[in-house]
C-alpha atoms as a PDB file:
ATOM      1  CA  UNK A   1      96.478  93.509  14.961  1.00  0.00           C
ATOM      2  CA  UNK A   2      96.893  96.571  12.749  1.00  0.00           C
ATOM      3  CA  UNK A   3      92.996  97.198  13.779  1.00  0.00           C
ATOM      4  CA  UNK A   4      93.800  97.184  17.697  1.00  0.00           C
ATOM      5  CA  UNK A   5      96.639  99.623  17.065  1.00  0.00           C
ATOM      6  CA  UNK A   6      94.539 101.948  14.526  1.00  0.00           C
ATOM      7  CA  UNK A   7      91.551 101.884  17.531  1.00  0.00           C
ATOM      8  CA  UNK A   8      94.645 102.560  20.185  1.00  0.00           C
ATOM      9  CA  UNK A   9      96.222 105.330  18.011  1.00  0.00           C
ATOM     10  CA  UNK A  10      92.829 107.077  17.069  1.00  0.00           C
ATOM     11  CA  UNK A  11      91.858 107.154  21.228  1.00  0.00           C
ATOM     12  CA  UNK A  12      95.211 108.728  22.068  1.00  0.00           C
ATOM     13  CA  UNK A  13      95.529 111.196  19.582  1.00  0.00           C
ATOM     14  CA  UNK A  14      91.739 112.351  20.377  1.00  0.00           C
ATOM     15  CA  UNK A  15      92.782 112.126  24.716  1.00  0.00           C
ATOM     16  CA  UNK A  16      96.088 114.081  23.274  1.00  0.00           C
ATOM     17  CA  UNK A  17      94.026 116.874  21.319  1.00  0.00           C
ATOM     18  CA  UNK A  18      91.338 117.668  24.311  1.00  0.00           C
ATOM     19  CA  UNK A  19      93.786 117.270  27.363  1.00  0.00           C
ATOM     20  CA  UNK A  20      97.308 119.450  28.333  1.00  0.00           C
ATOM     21  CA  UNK A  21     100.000 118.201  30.155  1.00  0.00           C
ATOM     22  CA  UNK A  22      99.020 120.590  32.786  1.00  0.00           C
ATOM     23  CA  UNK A  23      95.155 119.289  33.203  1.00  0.00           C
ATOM     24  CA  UNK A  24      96.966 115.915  33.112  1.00  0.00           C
ATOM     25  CA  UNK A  25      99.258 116.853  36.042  1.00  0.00           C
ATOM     26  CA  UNK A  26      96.462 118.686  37.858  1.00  0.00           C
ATOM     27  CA  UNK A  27      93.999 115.008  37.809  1.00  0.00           C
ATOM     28  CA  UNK A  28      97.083 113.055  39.062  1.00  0.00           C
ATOM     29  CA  UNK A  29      97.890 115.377  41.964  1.00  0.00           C
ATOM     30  CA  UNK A  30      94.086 115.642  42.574  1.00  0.00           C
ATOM     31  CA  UNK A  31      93.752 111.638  43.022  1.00  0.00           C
ATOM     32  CA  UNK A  32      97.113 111.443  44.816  1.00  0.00           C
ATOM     33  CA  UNK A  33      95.664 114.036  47.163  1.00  0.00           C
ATOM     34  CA  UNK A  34      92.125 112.450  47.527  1.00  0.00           C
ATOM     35  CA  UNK A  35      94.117 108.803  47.574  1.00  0.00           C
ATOM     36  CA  UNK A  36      95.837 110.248  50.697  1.00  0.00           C
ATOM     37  CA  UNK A  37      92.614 111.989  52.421  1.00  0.00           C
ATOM     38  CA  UNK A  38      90.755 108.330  52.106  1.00  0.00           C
ATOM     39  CA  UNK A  39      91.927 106.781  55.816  1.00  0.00           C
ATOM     40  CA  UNK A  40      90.153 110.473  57.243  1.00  0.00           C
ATOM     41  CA  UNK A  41      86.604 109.266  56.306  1.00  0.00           C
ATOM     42  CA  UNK A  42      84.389 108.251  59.007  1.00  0.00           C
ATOM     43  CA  UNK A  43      84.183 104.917  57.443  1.00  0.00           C
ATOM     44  CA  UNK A  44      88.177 104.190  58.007  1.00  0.00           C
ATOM     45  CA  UNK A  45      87.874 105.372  60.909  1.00  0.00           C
ATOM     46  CA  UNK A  46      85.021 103.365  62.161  1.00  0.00           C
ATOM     47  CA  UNK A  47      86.532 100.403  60.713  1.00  0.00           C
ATOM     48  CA  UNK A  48      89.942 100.931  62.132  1.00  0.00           C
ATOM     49  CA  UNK A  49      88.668 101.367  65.957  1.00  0.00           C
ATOM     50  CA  UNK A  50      86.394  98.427  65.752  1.00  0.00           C
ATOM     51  CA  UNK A  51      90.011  96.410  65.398  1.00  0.00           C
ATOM     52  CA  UNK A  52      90.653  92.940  66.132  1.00  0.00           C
ATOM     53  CA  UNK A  53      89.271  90.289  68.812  1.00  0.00           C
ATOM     54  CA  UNK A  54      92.883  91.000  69.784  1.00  0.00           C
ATOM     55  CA  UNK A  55      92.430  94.524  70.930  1.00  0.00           C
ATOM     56  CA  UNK A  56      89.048  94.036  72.896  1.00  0.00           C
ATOM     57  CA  UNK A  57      90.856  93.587  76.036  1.00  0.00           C
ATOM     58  CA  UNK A  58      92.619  97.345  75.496  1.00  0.00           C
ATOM     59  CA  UNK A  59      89.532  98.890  76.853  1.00  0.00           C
ATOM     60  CA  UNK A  60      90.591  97.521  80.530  1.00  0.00           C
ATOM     61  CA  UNK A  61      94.623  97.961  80.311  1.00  0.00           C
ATOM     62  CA  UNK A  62      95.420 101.256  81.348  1.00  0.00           C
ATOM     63  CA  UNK A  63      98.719 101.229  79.421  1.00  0.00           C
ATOM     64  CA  UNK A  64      97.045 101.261  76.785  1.00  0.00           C
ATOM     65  CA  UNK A  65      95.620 104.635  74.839  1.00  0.00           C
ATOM     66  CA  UNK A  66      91.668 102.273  74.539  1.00  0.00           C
ATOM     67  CA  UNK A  67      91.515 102.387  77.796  1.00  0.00           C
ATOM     68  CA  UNK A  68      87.754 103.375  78.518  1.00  0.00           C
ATOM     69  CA  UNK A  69      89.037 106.203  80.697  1.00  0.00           C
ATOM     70  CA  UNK A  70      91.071 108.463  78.438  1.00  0.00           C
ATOM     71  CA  UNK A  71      88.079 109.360  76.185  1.00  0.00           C
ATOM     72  CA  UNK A  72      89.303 112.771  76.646  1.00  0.00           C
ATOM     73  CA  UNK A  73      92.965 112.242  77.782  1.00  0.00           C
ATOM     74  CA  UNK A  74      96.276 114.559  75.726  1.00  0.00           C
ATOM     75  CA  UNK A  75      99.656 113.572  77.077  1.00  0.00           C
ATOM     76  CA  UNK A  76     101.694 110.946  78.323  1.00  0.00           C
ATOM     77  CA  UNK A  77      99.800 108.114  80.324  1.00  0.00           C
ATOM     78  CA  UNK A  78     101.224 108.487  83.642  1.00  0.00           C
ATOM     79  CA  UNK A  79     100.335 104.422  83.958  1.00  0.00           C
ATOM     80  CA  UNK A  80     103.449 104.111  82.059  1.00  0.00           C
ATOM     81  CA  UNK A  81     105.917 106.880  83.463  1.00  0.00           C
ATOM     82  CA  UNK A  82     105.591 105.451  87.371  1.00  0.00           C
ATOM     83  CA  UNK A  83     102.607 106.179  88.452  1.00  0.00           C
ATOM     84  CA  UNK A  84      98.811 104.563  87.509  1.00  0.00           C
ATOM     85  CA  UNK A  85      95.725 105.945  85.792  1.00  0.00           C
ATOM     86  CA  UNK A  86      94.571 107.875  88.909  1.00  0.00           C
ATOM     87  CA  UNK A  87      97.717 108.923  90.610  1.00  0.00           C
ATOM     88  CA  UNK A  88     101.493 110.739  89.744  1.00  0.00           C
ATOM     89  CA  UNK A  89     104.617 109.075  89.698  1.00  0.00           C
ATOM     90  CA  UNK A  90     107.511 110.108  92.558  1.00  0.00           C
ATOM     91  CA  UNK A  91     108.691 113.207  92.094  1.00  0.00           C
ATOM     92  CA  UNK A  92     105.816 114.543  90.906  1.00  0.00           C
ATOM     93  CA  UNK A  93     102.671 116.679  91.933  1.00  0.00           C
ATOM     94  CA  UNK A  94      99.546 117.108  90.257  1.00  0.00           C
ATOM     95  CA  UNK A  95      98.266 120.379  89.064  1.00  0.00           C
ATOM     96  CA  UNK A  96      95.671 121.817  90.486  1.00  0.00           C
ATOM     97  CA  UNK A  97      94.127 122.744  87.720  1.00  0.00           C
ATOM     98  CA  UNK A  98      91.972 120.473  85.274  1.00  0.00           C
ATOM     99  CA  UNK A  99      89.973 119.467  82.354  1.00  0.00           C
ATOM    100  CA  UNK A 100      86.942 117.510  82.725  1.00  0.00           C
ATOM    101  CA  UNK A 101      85.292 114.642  80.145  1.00  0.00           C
ATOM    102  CA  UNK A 102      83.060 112.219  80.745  1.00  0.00           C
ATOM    103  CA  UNK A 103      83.720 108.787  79.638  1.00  0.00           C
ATOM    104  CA  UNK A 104      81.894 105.276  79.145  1.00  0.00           C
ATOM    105  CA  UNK A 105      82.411 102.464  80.562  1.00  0.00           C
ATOM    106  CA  UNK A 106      82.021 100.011  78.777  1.00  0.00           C
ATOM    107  CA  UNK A 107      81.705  96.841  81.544  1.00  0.00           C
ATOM    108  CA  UNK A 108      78.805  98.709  82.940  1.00  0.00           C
ATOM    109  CA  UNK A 109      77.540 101.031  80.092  1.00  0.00           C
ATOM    110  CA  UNK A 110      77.433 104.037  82.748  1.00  0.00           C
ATOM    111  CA  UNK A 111      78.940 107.479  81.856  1.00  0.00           C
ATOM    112  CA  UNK A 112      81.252 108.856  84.573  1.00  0.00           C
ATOM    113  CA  UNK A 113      82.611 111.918  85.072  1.00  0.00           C
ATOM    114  CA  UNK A 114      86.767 111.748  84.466  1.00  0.00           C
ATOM    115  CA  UNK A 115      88.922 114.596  85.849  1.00  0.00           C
ATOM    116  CA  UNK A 116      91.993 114.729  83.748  1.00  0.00           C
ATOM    117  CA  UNK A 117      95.476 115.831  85.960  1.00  0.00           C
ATOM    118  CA  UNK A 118      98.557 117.045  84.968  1.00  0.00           C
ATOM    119  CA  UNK A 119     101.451 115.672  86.533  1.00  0.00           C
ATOM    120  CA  UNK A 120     104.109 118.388  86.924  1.00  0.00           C
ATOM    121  CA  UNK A 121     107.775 118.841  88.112  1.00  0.00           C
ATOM    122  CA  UNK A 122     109.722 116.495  86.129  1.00  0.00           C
ATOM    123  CA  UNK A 123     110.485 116.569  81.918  1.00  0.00           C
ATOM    124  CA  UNK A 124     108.392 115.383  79.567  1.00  0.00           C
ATOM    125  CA  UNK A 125     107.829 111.215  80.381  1.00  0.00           C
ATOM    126  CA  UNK A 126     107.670 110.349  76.694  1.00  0.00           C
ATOM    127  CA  UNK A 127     106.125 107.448  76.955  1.00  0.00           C
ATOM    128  CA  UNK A 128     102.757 105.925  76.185  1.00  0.00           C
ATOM    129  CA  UNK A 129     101.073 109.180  74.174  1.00  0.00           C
ATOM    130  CA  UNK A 130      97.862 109.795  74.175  1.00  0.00           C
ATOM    131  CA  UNK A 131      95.823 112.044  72.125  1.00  0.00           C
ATOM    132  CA  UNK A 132      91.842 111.624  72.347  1.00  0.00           C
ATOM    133  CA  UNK A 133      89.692 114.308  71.440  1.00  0.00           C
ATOM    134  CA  UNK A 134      86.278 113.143  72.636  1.00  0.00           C
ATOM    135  CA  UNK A 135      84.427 115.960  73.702  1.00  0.00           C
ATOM    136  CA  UNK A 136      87.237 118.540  73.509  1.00  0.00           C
ATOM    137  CA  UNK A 137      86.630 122.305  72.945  1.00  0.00           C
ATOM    138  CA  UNK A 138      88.218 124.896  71.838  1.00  0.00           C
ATOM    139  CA  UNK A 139      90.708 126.557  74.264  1.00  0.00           C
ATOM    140  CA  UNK A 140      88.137 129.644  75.075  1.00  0.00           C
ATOM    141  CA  UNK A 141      86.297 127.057  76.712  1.00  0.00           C
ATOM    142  CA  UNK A 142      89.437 125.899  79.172  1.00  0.00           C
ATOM    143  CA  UNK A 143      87.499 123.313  81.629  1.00  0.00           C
ATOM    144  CA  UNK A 144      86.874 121.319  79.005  1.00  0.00           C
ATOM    145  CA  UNK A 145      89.976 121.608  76.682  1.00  0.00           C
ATOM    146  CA  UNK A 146      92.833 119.530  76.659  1.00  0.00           C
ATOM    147  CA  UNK A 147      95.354 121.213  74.882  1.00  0.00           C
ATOM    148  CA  UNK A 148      96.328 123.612  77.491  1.00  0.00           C
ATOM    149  CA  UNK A 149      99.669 122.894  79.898  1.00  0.00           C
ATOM    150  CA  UNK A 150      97.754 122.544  83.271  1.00  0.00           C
ATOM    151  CA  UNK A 151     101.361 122.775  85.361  1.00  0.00           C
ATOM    152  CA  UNK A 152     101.062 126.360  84.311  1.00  0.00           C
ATOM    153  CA  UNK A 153      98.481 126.286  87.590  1.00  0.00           C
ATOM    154  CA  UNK A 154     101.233 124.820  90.101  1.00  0.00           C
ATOM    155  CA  UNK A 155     104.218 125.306  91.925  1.00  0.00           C
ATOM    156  CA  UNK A 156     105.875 123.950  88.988  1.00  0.00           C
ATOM    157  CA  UNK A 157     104.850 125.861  86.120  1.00  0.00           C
ATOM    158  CA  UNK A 158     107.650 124.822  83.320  1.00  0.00           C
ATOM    159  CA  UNK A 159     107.681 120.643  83.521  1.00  0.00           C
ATOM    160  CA  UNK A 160     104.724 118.890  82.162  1.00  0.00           C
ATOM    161  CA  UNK A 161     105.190 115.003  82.878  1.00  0.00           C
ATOM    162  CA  UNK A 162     102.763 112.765  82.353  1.00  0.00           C
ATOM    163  CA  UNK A 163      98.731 112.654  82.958  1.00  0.00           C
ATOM    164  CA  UNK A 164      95.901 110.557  85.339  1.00  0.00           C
ATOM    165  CA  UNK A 165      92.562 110.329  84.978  1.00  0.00           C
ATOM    166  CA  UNK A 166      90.622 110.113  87.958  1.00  0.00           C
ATOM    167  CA  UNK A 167      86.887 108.963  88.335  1.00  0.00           C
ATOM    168  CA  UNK A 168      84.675 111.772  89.813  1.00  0.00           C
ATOM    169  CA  UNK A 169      81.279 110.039  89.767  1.00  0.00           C
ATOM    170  CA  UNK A 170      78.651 108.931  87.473  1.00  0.00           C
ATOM    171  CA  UNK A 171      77.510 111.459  84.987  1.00  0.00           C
ATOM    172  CA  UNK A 172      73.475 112.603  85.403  1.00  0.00           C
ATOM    173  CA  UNK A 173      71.816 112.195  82.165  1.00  0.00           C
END
C-alpha cells in the first residue's frame, strides 16, 4: 500500500507544481460552461424534436406549438385564447399587418404559404406560447420577421393578444 500512496503523492505534487489554483478554477468554469452549452448542438436538438411515438400526433393538434402550421409562428396560439388557428377570439380584431412563412405539411409533403396575424385589442392571452424561428429575418426585413408587434398596424395599437395562422396557398418551388 505504501507503493500506491508514494505513486499518488508523486502525481499530485507534480499536478500541484505545473498547475495554479487559478488555471484550476479557469478549466472548471470552462467545462461547467461547455457542460451547459451541450443541449445547443444540432445533435440535441435533432434528437430532442424527433421525440417520442407519443408526440407524433402534435403535428395535427393546433394547441399544440408542433403543429405543422406555426413553422414561423411568435406569440400566444390564439387556438388556445378563444379563437382557432385561422381566426381571433371575441373581442378581438386582427391586424392588418403581417408576416409571412411558408410551412410543410407534413400529411401531404406540400409547402404552403402561412400568413401569420396578430390578434389585437385585448391583453396579452398568456397561454399556449409559441416561439418558432423557421425562416425568420432580421427586423430590417419586416414581412418576414416575427418579432415585431403587428397591432402597432390597427385600430388597436397597444394590446397584442394572441396569433392565427392562416393558409394562403401552396408555395411555387
Amino acid at each position: 500500500m505504501s507503493r500506491f500512496d508514494a505513486l499518488t503523492q508523486a502525481a499530485a505534487r507534480r499536478v500541484a507544481s505545473r498547475t495554479s489554483r487559478r488555471s484550476l478554477l479557469g478549466w472548471l468554469g470552462r467545462l461547467l460552461v461547455g457542460g451547459a452549452a451541450l443541449p445547443l448542438l444540432p445533435v440535441a436538438r435533432i434528437a430532442s424534436a424527433a421525440g417520442t411515438p407519443s408526440g407524433v400526433g402534435k403535428i395535427e393538434d393546433p394547441e399544440s406549438c408542433d403543429y405543422w402550421r406555426y413553422c414561423a409562428i411568435d406569440g400566444f396560439l390564439c387556438s388556445c385564447c378563444g379563437g382557432s388557428a385561422s381566426s381571433c377570439p371575441p373581442g378581438t380584431t386582427p391586424s392588418p399587418m403581417t408576416w409571412v412563412g411558408t410551412c410543410q405539411n407534413p400529411a401531404d409533403g406540400k409547402a404552403y404559404i402561412v400568413s401569420y396575424n396578430d390578434c389585437c385589442g385585448q391583453q396579452a392571452c398568456g397561454r399556449c406560447m409559441c416561439n418558432r424561428n423557421e425562416g425568420d429575418r432580421p427586423p430590417y426585413l419586416p414581412w418576414v420577421s416575427n418579432d415585431i408587434n403587428w397591432c402597432l398596424g390597427s385600430d388597436n395599437k397597444i394590446a397584442y393578444h394572441c396569433s392565427t395562422a392562416l393558409l394562403v396557398g401552396l408555395a411555387d418551388k
